[in-house]
N, C-alpha and C. Protein backbone atom coordinates (compact mmCIF):
# COMPACT_ATOMS: atom_id res chain seq x y z
N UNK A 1 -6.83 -27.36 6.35
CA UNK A 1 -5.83 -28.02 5.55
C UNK A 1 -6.13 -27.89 4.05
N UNK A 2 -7.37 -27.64 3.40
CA UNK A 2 -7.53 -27.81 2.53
C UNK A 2 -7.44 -26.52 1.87
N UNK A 3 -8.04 -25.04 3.19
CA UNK A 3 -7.16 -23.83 1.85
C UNK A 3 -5.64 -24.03 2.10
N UNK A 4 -5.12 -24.56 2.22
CA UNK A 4 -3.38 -24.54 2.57
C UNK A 4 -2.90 -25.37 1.35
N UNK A 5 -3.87 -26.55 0.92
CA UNK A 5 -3.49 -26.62 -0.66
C UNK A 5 -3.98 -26.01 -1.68
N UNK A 6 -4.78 -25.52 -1.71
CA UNK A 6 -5.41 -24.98 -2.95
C UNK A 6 -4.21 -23.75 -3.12
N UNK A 7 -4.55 -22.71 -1.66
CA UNK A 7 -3.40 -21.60 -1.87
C UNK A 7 -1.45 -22.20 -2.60
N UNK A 8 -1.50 -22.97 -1.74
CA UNK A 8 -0.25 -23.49 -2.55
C UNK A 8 0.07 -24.52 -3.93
N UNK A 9 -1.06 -24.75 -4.50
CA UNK A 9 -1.12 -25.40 -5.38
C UNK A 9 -1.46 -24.18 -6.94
N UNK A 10 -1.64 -23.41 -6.22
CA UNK A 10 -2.11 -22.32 -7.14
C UNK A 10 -0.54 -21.31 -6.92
N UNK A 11 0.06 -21.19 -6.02
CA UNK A 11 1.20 -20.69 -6.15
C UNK A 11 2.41 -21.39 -6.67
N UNK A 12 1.96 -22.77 -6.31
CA UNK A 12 3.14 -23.53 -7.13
C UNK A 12 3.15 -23.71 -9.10
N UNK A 13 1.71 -23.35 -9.33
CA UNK A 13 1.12 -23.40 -10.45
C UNK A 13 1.70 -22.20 -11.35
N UNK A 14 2.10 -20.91 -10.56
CA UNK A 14 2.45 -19.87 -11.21
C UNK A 14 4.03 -19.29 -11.09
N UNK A 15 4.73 -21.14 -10.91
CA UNK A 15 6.06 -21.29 -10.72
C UNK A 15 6.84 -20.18 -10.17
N UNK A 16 6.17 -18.39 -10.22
CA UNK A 16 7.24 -17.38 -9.78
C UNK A 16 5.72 -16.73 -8.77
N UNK A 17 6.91 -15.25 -7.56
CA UNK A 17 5.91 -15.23 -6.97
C UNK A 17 5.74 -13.53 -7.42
N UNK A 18 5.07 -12.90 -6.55
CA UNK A 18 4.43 -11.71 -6.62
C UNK A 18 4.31 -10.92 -6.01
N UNK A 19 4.77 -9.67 -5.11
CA UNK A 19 5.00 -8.83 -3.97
C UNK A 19 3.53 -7.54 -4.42
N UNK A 20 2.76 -7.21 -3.99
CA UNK A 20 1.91 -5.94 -4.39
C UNK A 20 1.26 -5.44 -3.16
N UNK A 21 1.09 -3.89 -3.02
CA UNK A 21 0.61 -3.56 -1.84
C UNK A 21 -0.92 -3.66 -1.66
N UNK A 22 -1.66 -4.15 -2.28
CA UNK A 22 -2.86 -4.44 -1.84
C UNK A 22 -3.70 -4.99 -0.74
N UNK A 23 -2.76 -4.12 -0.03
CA UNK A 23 -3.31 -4.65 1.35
C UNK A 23 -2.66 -4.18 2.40
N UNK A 24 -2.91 -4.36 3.47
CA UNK A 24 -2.21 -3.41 4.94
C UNK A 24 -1.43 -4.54 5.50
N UNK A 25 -0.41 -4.02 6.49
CA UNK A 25 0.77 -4.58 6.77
C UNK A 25 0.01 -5.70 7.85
N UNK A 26 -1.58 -6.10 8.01
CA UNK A 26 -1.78 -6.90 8.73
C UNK A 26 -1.60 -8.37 8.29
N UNK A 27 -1.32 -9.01 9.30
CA UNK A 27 -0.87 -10.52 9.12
C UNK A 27 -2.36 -11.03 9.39
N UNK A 28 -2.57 -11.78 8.17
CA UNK A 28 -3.69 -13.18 8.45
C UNK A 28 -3.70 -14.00 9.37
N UNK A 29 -4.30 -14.47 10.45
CA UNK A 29 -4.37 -15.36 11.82
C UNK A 29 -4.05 -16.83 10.56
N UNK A 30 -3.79 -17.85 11.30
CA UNK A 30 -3.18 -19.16 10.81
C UNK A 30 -4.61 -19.53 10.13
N UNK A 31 -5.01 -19.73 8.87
CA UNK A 31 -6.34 -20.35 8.76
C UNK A 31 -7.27 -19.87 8.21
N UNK A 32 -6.69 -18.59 8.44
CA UNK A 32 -7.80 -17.27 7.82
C UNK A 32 -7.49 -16.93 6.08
N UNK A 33 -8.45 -16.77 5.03
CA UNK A 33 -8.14 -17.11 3.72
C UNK A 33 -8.72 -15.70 3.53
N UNK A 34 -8.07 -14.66 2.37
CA UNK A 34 -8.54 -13.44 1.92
C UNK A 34 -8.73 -13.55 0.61
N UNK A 35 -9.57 -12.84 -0.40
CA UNK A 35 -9.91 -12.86 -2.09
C UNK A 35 -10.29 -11.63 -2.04
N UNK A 36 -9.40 -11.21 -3.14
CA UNK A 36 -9.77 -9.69 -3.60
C UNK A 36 -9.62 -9.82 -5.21
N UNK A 37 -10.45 -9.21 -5.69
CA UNK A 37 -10.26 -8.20 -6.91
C UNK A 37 -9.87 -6.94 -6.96
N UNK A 38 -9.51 -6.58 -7.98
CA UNK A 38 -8.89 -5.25 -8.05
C UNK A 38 -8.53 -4.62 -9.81
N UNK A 39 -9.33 -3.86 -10.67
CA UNK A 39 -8.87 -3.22 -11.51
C UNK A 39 -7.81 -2.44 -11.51
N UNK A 40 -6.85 -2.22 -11.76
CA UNK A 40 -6.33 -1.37 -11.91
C UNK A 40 -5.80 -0.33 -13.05
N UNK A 41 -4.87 0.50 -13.57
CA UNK A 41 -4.38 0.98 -14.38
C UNK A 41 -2.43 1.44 -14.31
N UNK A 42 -1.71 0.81 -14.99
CA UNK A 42 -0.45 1.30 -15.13
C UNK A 42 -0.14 2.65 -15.96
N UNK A 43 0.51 3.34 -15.56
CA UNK A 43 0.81 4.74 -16.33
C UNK A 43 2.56 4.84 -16.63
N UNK A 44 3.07 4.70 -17.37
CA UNK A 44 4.12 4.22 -17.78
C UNK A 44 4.48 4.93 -19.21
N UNK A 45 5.32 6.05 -19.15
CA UNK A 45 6.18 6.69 -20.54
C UNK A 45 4.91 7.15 -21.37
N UNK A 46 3.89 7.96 -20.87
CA UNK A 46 3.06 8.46 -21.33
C UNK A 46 1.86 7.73 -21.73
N UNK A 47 1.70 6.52 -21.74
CA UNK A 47 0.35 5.03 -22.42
C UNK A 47 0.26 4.60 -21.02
N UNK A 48 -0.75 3.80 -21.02
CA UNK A 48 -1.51 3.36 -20.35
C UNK A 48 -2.24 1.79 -20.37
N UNK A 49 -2.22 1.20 -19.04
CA UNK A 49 -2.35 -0.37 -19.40
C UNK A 49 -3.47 -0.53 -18.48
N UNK A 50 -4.63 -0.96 -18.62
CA UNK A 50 -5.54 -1.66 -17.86
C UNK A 50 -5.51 -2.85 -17.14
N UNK A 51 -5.31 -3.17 -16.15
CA UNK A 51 -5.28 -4.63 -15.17
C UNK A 51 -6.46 -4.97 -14.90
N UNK A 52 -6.68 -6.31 -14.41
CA UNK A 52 -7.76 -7.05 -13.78
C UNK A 52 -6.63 -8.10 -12.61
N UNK A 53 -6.55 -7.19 -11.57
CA UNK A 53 -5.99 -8.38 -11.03
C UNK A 53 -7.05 -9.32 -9.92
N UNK A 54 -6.74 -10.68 -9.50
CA UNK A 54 -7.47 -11.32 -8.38
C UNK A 54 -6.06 -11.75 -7.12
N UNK A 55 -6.13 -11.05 -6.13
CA UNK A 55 -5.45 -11.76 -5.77
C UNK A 55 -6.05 -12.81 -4.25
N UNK A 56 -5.36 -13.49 -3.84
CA UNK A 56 -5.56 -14.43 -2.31
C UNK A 56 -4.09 -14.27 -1.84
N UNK A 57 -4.62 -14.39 -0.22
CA UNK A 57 -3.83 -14.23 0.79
C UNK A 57 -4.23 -15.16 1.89
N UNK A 58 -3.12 -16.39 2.34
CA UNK A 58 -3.84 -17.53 3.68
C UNK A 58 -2.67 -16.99 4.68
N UNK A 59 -3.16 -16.84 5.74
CA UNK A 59 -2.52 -17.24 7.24
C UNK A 59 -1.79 -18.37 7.33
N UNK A 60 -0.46 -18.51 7.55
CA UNK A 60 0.26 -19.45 7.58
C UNK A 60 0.90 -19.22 9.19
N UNK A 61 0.11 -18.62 9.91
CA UNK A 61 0.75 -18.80 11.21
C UNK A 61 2.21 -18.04 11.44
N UNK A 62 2.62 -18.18 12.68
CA UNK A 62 3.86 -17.75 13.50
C UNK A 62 4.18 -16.14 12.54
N UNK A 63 3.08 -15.66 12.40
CA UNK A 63 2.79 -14.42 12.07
C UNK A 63 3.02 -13.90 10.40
N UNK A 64 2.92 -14.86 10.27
CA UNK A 64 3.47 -15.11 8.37
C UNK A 64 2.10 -15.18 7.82
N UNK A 65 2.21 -14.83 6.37
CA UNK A 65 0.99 -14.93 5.35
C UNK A 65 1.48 -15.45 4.02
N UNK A 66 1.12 -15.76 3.18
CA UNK A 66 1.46 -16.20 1.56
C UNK A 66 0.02 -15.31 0.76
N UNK A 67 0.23 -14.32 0.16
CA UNK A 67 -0.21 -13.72 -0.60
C UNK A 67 0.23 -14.42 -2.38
N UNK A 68 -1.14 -14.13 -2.90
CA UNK A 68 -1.02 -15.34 -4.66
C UNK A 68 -1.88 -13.80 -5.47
N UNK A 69 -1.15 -13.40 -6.69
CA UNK A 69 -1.78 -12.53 -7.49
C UNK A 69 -2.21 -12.97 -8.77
N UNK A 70 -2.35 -12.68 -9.83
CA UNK A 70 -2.86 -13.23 -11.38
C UNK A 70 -3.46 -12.30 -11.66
N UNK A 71 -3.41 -12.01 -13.49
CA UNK A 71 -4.09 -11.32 -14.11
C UNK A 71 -4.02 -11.90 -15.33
N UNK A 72 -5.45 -12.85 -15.55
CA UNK A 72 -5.73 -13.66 -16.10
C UNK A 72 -5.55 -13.45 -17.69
N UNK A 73 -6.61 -12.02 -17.80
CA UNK A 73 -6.67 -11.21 -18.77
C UNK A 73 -5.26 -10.70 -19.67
N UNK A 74 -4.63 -10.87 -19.38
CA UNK A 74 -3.38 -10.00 -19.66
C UNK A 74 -2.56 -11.05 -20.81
N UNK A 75 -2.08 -9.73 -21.54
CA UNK A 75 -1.52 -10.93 -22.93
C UNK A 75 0.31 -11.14 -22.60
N UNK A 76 0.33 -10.48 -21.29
CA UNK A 76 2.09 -11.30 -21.12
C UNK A 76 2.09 -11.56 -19.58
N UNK A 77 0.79 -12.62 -19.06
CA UNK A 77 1.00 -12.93 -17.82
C UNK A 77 1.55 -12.55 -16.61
N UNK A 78 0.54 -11.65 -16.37
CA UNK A 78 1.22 -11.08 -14.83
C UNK A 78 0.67 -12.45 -13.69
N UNK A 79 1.44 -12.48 -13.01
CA UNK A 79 1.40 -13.88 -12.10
C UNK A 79 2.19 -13.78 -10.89
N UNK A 80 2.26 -14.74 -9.81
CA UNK A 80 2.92 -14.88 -8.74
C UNK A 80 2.40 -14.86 -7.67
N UNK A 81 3.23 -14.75 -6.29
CA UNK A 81 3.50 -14.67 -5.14
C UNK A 81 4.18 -14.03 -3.70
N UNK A 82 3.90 -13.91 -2.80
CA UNK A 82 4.53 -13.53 -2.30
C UNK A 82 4.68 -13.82 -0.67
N UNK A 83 5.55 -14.21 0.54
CA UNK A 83 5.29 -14.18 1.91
C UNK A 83 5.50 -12.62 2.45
N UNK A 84 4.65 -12.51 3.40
CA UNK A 84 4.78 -11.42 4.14
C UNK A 84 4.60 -11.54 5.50
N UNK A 85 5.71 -11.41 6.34
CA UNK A 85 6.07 -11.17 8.22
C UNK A 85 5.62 -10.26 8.42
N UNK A 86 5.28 -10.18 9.75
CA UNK A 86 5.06 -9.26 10.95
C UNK A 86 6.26 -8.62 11.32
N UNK A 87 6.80 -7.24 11.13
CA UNK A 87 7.59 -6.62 12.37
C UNK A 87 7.49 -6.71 13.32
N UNK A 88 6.51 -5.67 13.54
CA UNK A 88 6.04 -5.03 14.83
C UNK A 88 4.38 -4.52 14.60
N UNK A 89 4.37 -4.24 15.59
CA UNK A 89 3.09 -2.91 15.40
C UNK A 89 3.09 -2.23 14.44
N UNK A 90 1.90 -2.17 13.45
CA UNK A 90 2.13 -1.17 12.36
C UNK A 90 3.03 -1.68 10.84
N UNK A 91 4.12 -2.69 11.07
CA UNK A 91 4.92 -2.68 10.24
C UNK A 91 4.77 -4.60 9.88
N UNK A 92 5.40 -4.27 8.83
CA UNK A 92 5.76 -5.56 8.16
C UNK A 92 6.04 -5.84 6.47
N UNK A 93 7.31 -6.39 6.03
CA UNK A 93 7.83 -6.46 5.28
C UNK A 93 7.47 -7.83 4.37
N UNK A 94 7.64 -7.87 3.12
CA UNK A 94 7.30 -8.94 2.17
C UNK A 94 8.25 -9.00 1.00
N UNK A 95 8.66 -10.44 0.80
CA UNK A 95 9.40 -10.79 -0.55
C UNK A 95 9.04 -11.85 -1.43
N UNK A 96 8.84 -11.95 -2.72
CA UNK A 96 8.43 -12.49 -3.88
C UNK A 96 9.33 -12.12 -4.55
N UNK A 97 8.24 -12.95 -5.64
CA UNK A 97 9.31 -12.28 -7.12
C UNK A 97 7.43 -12.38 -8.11
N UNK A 98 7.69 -12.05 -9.19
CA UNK A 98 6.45 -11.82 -10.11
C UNK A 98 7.05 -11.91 -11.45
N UNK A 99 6.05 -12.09 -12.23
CA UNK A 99 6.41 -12.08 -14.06
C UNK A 99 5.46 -10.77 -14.74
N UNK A 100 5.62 -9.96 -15.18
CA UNK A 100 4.75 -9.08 -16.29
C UNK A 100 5.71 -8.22 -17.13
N UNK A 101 5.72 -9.22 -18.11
CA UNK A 101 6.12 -9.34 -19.44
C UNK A 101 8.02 -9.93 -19.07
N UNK A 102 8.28 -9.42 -17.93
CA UNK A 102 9.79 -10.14 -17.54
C UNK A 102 9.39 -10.19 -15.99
N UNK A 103 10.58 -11.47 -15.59
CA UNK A 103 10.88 -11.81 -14.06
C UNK A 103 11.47 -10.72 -13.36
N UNK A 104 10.99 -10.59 -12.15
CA UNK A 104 11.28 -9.71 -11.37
C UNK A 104 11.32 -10.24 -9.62
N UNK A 105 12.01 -9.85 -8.80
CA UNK A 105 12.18 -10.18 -7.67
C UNK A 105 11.57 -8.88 -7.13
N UNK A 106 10.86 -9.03 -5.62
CA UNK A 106 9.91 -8.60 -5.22
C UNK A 106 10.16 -8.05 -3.87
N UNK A 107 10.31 -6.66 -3.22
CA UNK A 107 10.36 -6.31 -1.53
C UNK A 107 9.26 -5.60 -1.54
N UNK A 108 9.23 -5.54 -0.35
CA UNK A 108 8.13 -4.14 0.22
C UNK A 108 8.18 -4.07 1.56
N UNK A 109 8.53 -2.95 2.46
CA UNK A 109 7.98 -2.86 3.51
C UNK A 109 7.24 -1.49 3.74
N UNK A 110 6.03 -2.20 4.65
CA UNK A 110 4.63 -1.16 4.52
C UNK A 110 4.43 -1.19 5.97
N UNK A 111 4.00 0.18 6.07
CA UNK A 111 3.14 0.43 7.34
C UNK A 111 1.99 0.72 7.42
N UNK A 112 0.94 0.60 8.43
CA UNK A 112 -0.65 1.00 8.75
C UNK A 112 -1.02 1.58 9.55
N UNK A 113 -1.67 2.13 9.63
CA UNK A 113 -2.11 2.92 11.07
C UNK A 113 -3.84 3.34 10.50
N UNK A 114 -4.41 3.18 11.77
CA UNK A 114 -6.14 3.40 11.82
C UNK A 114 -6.32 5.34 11.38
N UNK A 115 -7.21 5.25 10.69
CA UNK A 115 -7.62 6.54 10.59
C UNK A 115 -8.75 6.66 11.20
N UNK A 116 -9.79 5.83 11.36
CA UNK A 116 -11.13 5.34 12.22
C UNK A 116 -11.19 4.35 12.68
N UNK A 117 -12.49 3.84 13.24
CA UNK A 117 -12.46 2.64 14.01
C UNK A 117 -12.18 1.53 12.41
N UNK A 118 -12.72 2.14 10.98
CA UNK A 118 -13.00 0.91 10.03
C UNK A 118 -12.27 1.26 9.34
N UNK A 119 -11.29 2.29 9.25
CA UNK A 119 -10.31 3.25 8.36
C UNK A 119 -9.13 3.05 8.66
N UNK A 120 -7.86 2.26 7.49
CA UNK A 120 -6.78 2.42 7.48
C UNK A 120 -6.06 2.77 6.40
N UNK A 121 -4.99 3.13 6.78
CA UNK A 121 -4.15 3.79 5.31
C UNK A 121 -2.73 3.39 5.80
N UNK A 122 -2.41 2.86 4.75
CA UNK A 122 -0.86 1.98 4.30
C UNK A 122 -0.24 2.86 3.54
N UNK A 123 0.86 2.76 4.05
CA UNK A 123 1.71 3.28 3.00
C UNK A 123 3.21 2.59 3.07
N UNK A 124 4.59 2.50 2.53
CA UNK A 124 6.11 2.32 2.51
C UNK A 124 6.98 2.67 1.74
N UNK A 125 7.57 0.85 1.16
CA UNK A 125 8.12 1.47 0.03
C UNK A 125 8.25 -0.10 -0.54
N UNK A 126 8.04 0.27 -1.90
CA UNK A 126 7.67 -0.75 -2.27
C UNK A 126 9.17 -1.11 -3.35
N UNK A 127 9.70 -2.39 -3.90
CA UNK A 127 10.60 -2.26 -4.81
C UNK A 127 10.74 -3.60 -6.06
N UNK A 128 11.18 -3.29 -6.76
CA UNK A 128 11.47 -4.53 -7.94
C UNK A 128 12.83 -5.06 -8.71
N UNK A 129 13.23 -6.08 -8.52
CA UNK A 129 14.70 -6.38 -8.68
C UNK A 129 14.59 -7.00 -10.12
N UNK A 130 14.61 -6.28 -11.60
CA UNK A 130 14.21 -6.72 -12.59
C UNK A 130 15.82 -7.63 -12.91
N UNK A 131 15.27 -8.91 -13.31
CA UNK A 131 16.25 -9.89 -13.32
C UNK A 131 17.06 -9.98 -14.71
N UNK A 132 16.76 -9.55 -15.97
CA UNK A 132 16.67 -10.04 -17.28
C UNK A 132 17.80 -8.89 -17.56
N UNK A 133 17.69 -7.55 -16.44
CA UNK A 133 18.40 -6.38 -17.00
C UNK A 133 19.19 -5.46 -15.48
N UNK A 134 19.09 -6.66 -14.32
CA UNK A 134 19.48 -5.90 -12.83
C UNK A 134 19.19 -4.72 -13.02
N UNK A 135 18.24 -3.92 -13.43
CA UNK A 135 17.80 -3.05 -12.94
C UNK A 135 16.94 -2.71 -12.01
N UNK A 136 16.82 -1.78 -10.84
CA UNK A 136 16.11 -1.90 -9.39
C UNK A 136 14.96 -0.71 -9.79
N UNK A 137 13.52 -0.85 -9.60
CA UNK A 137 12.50 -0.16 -9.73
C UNK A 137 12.11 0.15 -8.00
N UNK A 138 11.64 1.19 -7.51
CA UNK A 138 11.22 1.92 -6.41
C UNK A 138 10.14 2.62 -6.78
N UNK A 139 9.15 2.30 -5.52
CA UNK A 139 7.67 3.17 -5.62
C UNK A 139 7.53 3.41 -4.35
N UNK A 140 6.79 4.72 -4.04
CA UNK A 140 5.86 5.12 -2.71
C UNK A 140 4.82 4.70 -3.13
N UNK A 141 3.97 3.62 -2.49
CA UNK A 141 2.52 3.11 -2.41
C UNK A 141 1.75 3.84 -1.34
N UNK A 142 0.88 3.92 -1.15
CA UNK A 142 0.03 4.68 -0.82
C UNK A 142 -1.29 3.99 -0.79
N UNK A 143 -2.65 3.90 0.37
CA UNK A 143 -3.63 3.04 0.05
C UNK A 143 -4.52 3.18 1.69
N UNK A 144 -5.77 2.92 1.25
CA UNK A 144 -6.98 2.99 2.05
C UNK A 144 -7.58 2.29 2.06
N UNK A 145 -7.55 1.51 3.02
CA UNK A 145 -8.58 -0.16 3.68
C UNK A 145 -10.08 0.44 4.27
N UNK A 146 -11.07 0.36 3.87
CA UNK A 146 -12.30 1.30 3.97
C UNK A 146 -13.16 -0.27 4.67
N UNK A 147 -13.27 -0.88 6.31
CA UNK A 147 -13.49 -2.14 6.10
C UNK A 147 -14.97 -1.40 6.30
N UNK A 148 -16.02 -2.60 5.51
CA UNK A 148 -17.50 -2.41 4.93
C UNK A 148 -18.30 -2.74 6.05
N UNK A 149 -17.73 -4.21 6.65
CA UNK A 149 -18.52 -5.15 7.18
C UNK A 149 -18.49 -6.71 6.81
N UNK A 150 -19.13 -7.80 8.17
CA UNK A 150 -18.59 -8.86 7.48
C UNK A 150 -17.73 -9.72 6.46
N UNK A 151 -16.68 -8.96 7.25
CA UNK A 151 -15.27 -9.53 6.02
C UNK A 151 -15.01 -9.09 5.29
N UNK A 152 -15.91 -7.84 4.40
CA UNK A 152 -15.68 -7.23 3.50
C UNK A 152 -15.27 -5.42 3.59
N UNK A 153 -14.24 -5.28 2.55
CA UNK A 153 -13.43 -4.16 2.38
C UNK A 153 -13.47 -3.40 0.56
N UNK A 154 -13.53 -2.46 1.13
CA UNK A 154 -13.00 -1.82 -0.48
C UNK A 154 -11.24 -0.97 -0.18
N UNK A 155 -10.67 -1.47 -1.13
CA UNK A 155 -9.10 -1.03 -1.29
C UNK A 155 -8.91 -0.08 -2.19
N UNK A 156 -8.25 1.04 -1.34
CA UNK A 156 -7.64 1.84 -3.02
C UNK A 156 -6.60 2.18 -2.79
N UNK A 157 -5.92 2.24 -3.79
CA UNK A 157 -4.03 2.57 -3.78
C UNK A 157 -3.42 2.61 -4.75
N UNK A 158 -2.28 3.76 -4.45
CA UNK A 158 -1.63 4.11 -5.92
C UNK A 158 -0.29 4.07 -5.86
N UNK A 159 0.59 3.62 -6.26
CA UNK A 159 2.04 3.63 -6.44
C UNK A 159 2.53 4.59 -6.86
N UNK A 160 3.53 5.39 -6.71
CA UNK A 160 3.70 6.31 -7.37
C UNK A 160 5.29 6.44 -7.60
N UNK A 161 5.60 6.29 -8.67
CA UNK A 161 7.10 5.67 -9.15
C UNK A 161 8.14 7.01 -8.53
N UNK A 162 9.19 6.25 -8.17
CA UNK A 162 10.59 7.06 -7.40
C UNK A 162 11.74 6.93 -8.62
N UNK A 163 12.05 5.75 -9.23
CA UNK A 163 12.98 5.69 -10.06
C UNK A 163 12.59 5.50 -11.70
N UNK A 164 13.09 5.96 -12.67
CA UNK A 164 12.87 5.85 -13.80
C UNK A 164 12.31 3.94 -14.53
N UNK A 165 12.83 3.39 -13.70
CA UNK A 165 12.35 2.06 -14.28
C UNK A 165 10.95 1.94 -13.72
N UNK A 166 10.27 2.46 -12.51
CA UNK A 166 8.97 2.25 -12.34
C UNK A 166 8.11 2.65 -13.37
N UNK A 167 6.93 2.92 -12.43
CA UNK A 167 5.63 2.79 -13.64
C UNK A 167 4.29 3.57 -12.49
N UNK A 168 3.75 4.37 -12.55
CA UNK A 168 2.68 4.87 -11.99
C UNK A 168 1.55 4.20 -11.91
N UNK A 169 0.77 3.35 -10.60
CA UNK A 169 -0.41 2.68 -11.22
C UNK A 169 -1.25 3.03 -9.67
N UNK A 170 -2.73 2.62 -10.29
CA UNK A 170 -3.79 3.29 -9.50
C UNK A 170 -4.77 2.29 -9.88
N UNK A 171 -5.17 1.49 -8.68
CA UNK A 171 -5.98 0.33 -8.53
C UNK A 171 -7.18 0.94 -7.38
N UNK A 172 -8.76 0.05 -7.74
CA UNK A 172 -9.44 0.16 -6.83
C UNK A 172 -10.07 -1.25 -6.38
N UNK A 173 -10.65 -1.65 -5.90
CA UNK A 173 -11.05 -3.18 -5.73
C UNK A 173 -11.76 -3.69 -4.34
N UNK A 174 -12.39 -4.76 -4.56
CA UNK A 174 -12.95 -5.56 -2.96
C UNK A 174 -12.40 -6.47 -2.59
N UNK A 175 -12.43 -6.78 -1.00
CA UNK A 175 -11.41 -7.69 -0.76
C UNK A 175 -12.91 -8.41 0.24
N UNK A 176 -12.39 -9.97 0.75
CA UNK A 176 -13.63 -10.84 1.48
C UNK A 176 -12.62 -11.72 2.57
N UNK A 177 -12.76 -11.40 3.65
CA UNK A 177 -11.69 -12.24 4.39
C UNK A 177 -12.76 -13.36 5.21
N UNK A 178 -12.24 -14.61 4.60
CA UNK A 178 -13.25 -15.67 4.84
C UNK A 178 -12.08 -16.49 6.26
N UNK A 179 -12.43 -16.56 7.62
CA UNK A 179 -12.20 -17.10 8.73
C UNK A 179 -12.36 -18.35 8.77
C-alpha cells in the first residue's frame, strides 16, 4: 500500500503524465515497483539536447502498470506519466500525456520478444498528440532489455523519428525491479 502512494503521489505531483518506451511491453505483477535511470540524448533540426531521465513503474494489477518519468535537470521540465495494458502475448499498448517545454498527449504500442533466455528487444510505434499546436509526432522505437541479474537490467533504445515534428533520441540506462 505504501508504494501505491508514493507512486501516485509523485504522479499526482507532476499534474500531467508521460508515455516513453523504456521498457518492454511487460506488465508489472500487482505490487511489484521498477526504478530506472536513463541518460539520454535528443537529436532534433541538427542540435542536440542531453537528458537525465529517472523513471518508476508499480503494478497496479488486472494486468495494468502506471509508469512516472522526470527530468529533474532540465530547464523546461520534462515530467509525467503514463498507464500501460496488457494485449496479449508480446504486445501492449500505453497512454499519457507529458510536458517538455509544451503539453503533449501520449500513445504507444510496443512489442517484445526474447532474443535469449536474458535478452529482449522491443520495438512499435510510438506517438505524440502536441496540444498547444494539434500537431501529431510518430517514432519507430527500438530497444534491448539485457536482464543482469537480481532485478537488475541495462536498457538501450532509440527512437527514430517518422514525421517531421519528431525528434531522434538515443538513451542508455539501469533499471532495478524491486518485488
Amino acid at each position: 500500500m505504501k508504494k501505491i502512494i508514493i507512486a501516485l503521489t509523485f504522479m499526482m505531483g507532476s499534474m500531467v503524465s508521460f508515455g516513453q518506451v523504456f521498457d518492454s511491453s511487460d506488465i508489472l505483477k500487482k505490487g511489484e515497483l521498477e526504478v530506472a535511470f536513463e541518460p539520454g540524448v535528443f537529436i532534433f533540426d541538427g542540435s542536440d539536447d542531453f537528458r537525465t531521465f529517472f523513471h518508476g513503474e508499480y503494478g497496479l494489477g488486472k494486468k495494468m502498470d502506471l509508469g512516472v518519468s522526470i527530468d529533474p535537470f532540465s530547464k523546461d521540465g520534462y515530467y509525467g506519466a503514463d498507464i500501460e495494458l496488457w494485449l496479449a502475448e508480446k504486445f501492449s499498448i500505453s497512454a499519457g500525456a507529458h510536458h517538455f517545454s509544451k503539453m503533449a498527449l501520449d500513445a504507444a504500442v510496443k512489442y517484445s520478444t526474447p532474443i535469449r533466455s536474458n535478452i529482449k528487444f522491443t520495438s512499435g510505434l510510438d506517438s505524440d498528440y502536441m496540444v498547444n499546436n494539434s500537431k501529431l509526432a510518430l517514432w519507430l522505437p527500438a530497444g534491448v532489455d539485457v536482464e543482469i541479474g537480481n532485478g537488475l537490467s541495462v536498457l538501450v533504445e532509440a527512437k527514430i523519428e517518422i514525421t517531421d515534428e519528431a525528434y531522434n533520441y538515443f538513451g542508455i540506462g539501469v533499471a532495478y525491479k524491486i518485488k
